[in-house]
N, C-alpha and C. Protein backbone atom coordinates (compact mmCIF):
# COMPACT_ATOMS: atom_id res chain seq x y z
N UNK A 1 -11.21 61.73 19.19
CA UNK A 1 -9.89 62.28 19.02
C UNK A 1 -10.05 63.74 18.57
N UNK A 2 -9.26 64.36 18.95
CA UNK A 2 -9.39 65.60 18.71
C UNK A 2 -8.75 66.35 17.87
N UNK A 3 -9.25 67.86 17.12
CA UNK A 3 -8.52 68.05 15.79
C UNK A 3 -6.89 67.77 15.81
N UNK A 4 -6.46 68.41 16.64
CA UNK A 4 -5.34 68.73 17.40
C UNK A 4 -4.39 67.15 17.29
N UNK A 5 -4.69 66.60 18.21
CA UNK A 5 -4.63 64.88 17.76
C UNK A 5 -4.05 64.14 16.76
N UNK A 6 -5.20 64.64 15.81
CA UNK A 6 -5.40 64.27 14.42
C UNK A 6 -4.12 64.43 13.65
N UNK A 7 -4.11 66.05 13.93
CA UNK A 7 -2.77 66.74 12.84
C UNK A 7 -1.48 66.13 13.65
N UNK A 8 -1.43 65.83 15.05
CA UNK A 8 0.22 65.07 15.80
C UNK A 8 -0.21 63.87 15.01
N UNK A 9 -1.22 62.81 15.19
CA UNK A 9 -0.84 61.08 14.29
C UNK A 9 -0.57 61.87 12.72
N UNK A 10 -1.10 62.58 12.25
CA UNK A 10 -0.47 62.57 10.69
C UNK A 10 0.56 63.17 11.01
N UNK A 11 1.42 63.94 11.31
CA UNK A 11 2.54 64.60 11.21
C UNK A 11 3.73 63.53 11.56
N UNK A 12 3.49 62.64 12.67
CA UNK A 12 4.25 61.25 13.24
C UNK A 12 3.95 60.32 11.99
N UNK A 13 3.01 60.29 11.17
CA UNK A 13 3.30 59.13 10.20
C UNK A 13 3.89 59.89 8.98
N UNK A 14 3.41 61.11 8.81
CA UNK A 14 4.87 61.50 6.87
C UNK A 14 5.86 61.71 8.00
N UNK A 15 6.50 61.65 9.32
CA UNK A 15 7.64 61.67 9.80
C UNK A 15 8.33 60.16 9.46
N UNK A 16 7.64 59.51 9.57
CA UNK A 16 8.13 58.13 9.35
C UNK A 16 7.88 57.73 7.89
N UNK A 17 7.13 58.21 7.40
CA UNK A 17 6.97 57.41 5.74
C UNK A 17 8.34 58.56 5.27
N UNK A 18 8.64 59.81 5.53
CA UNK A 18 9.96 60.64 5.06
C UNK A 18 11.49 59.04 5.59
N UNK A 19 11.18 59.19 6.77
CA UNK A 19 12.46 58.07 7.02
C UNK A 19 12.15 57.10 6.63
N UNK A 20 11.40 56.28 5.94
CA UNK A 20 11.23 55.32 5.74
C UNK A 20 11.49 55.35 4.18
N UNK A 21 11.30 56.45 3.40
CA UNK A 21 11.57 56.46 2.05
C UNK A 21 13.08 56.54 1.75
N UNK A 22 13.91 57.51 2.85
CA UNK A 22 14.98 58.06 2.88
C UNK A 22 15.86 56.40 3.04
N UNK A 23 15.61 55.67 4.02
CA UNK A 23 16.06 54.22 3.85
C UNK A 23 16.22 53.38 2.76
N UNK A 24 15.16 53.61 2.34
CA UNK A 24 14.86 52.80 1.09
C UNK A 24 15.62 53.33 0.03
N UNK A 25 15.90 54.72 0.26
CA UNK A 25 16.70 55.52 -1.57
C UNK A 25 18.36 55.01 -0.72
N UNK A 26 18.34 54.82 0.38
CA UNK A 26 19.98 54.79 0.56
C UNK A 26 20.08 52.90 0.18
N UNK A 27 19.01 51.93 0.70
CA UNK A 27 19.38 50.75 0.22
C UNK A 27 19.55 50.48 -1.43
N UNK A 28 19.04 51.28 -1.91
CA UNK A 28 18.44 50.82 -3.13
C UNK A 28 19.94 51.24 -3.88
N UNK A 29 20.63 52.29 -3.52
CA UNK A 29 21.99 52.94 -3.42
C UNK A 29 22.84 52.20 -3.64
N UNK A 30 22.85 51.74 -2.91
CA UNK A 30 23.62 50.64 -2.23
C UNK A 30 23.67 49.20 -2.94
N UNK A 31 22.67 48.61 -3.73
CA UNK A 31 22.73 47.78 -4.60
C UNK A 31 23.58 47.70 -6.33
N UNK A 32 23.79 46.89 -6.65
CA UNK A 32 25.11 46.84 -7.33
C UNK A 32 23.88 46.38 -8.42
N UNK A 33 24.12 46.76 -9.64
CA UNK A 33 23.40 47.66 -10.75
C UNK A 33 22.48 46.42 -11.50
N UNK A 34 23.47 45.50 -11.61
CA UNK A 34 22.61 44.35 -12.27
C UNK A 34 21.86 43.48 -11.15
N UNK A 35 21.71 43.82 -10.03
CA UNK A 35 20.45 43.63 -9.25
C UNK A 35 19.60 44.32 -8.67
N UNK A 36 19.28 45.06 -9.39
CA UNK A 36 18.29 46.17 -9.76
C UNK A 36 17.36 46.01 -10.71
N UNK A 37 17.92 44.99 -12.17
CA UNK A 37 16.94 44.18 -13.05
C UNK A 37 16.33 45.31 -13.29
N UNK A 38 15.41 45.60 -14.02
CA UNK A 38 14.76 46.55 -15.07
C UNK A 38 14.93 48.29 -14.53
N UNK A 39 14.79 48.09 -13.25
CA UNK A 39 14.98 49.57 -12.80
C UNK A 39 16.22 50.48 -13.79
N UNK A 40 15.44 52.21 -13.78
CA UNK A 40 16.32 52.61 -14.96
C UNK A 40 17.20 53.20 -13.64
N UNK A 41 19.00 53.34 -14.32
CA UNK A 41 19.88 54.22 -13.24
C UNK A 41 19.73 55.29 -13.50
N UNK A 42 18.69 55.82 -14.60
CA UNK A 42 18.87 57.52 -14.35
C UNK A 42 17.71 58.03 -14.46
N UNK A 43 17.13 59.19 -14.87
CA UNK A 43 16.15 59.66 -14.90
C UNK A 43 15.23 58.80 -16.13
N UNK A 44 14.21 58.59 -15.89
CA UNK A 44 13.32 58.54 -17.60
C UNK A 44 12.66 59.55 -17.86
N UNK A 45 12.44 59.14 -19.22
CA UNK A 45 11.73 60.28 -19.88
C UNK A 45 10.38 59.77 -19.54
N UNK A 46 9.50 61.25 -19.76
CA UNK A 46 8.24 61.11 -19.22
C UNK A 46 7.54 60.64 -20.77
N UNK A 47 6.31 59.94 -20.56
CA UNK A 47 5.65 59.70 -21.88
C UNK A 47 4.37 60.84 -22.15
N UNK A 48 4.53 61.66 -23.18
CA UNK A 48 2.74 62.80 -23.37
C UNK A 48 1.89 61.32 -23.84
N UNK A 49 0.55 61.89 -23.29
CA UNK A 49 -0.06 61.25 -23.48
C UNK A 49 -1.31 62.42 -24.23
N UNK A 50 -2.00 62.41 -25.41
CA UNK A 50 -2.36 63.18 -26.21
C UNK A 50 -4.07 63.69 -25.45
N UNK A 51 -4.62 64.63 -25.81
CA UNK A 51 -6.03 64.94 -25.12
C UNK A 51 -7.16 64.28 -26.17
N UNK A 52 -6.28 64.03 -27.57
CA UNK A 52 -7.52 63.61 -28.43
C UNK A 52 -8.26 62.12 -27.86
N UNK A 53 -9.53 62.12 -27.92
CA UNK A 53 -10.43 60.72 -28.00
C UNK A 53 -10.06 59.71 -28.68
N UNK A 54 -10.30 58.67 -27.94
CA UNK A 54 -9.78 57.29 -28.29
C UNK A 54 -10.89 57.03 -29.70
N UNK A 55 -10.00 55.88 -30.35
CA UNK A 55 -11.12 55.26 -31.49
C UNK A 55 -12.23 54.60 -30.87
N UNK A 56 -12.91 55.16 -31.15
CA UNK A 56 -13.98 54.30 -30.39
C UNK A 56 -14.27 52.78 -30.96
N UNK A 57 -13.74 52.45 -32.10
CA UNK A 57 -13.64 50.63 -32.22
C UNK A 57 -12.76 50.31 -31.40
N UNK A 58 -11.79 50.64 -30.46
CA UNK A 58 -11.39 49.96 -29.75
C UNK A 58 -12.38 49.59 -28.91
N UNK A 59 -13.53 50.16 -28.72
CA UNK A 59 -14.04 49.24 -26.97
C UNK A 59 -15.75 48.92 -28.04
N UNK A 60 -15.66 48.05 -29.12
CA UNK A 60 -16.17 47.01 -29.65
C UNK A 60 -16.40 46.23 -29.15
N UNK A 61 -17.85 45.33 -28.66
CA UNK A 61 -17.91 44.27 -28.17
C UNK A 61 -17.08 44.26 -26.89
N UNK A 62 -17.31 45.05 -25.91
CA UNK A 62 -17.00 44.86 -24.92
C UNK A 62 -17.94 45.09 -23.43
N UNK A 63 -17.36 44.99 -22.30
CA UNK A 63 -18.40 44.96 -21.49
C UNK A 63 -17.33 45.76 -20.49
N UNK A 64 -18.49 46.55 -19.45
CA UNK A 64 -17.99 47.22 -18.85
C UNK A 64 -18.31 46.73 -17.16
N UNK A 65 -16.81 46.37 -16.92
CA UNK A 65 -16.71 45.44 -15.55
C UNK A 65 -17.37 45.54 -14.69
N UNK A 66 -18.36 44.50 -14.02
CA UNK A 66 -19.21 45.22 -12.61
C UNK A 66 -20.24 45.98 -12.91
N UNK A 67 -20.99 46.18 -14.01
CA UNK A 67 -21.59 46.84 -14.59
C UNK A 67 -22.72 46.53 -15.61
N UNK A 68 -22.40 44.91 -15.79
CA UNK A 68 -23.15 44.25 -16.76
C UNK A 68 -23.15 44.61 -18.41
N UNK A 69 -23.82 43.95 -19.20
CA UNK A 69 -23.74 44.64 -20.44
C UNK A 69 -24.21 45.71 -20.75
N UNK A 70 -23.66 46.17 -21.93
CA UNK A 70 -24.12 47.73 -22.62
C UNK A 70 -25.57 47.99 -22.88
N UNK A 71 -26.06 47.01 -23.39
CA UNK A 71 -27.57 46.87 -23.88
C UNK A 71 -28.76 47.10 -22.15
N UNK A 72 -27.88 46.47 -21.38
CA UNK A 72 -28.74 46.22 -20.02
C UNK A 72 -28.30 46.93 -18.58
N UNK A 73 -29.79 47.24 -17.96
CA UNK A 73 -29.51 47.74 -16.71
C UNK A 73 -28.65 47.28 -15.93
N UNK A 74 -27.51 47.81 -15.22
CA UNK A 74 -27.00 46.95 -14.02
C UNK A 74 -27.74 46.75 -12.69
N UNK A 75 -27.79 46.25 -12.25
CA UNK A 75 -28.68 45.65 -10.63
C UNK A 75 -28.20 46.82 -9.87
């Protein structure tokens, strides 16, 4: 396939993921408030999340997934 190609299939799919989102904000519209269940109706606030380092007793006795234990090589 050629560069050319390439950039028409991506440009034809955010053409369709744009209409396809645009659907979805008009259904979602369109739903009557208490079936919507947790969704907020207005903006939320964003949460900061701080740059300082975690406690490091939080990851006590733990193991790091797929990876085997701390003490030992993983395969």
């Amino acid at each position: 396939m050629s560069l050319q190609e390439e950039l028409t299939a991506v440009r034809r799919c955010l053409d369709d993921l744009v209409r396809t989102v645009g659907r979805l904000e008009q259904s979602l519209a369109q739903l009557p408030e208490d079936r919507l269940g947790h969704m907020p109706a207005g903006r939320v606030d964003l949460v900061t999340i701080p740059d300082t380092p975690y406690d490091s007793t939080l990851w006590t006795d733990s193991d790091d997934e797929g990876l085997g234990l701390r003490d030992r090589r993983a395969p």
